[in-house]
C-alpha atoms as a PDB file:
ATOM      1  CA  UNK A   1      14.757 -10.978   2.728  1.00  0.00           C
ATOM      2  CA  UNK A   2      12.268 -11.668   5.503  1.00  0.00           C
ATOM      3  CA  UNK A   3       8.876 -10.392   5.665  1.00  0.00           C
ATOM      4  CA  UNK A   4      10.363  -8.732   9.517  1.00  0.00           C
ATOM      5  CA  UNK A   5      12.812  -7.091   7.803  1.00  0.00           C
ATOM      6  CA  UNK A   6      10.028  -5.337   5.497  1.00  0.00           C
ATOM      7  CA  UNK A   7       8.663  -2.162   5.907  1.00  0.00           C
ATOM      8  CA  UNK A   8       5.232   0.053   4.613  1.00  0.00           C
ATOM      9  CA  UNK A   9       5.154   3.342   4.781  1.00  0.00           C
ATOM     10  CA  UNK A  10       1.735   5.146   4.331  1.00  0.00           C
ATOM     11  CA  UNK A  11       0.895   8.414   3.219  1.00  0.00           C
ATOM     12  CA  UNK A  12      -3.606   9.690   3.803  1.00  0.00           C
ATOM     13  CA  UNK A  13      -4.412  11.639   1.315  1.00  0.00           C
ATOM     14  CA  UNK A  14      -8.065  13.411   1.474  1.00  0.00           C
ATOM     15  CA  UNK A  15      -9.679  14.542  -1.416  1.00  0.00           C
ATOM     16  CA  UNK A  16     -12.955  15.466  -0.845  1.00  0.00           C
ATOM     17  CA  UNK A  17     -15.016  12.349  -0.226  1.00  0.00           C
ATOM     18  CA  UNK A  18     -12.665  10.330  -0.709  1.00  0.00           C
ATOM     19  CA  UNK A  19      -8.779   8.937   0.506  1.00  0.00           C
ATOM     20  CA  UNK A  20      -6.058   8.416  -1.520  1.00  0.00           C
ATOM     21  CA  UNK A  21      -3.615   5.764   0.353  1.00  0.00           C
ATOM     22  CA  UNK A  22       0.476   5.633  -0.800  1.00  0.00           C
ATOM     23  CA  UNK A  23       1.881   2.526   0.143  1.00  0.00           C
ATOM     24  CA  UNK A  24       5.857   2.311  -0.304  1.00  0.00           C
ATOM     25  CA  UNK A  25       7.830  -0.595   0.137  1.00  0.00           C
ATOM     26  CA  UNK A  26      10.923   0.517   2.391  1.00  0.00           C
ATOM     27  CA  UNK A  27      13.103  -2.679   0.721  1.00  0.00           C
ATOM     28  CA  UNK A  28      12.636  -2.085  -2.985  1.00  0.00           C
ATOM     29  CA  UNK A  29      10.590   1.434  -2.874  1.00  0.00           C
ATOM     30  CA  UNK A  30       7.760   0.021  -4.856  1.00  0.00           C
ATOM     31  CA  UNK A  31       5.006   2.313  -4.354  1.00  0.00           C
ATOM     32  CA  UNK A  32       1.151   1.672  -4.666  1.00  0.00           C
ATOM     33  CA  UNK A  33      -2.103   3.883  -4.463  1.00  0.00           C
ATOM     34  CA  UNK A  34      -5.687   2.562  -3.828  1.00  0.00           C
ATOM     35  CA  UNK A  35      -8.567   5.408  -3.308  1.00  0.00           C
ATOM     36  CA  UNK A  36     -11.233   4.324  -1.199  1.00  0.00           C
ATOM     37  CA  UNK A  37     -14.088   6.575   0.869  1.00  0.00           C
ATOM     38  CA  UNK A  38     -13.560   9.185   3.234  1.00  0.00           C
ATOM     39  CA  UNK A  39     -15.704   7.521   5.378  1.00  0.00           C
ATOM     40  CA  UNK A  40     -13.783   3.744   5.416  1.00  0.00           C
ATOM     41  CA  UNK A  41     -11.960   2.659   8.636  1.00  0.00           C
ATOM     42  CA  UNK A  42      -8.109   3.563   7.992  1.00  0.00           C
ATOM     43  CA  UNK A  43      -7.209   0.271   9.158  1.00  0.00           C
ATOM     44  CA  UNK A  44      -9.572  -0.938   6.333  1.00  0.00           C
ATOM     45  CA  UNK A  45      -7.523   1.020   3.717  1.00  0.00           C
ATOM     46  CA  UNK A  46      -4.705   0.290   5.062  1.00  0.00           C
ATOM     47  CA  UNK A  47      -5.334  -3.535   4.501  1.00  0.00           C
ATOM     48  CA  UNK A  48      -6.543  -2.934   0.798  1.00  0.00           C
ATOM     49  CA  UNK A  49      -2.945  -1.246   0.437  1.00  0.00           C
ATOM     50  CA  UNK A  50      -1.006  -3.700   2.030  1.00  0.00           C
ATOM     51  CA  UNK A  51      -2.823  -6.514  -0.227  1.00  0.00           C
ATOM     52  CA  UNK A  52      -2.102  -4.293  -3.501  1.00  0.00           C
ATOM     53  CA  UNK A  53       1.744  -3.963  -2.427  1.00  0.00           C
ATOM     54  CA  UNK A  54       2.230  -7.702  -1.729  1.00  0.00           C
ATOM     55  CA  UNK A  55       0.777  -8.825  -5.317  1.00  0.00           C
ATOM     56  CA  UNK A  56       2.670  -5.686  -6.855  1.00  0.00           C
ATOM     57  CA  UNK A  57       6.465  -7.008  -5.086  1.00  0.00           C
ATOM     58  CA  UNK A  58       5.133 -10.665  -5.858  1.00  0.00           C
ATOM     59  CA  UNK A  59       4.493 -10.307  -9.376  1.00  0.00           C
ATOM     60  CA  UNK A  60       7.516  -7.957 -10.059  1.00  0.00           C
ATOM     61  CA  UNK A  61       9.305 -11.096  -8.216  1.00  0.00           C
ATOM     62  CA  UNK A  62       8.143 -13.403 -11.151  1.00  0.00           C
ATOM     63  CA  UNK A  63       9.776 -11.228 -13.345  1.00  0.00           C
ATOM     64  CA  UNK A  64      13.156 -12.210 -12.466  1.00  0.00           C
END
């Protein structure tokens, strides 16, 4: 399928100084964490997420 046709879903999660980010795939449901600092731009840890997911799907891809 096309990258449009992909989905993340995100789920913030703070624990004390820090932020535990969910990543989910809405396609396959392959699901990702990366913990980063409270104080780091969202958009930042967002990013870091979205990196983590694609080389997660692409190396589950290989697989096949």
């Amino acid at each position: 399928m096309a990258e449009a046709d992909r989905e993340v879903f995100f789920e913030f999660t703070v624990i004390g100084s820090t932020v535990r980010v969910t990543a989910i795939d809405s396609l396959t449901g392959t699901e990702v964490v990366v913990m980063g600092p409270s104080n780091a731009s969202r958009a930042d840890l967002q990013q870091l997420a979205v990196q983590k997911l694609k080389a997660r799907l692409a190396r589950e891809a290989g697989k096949r």
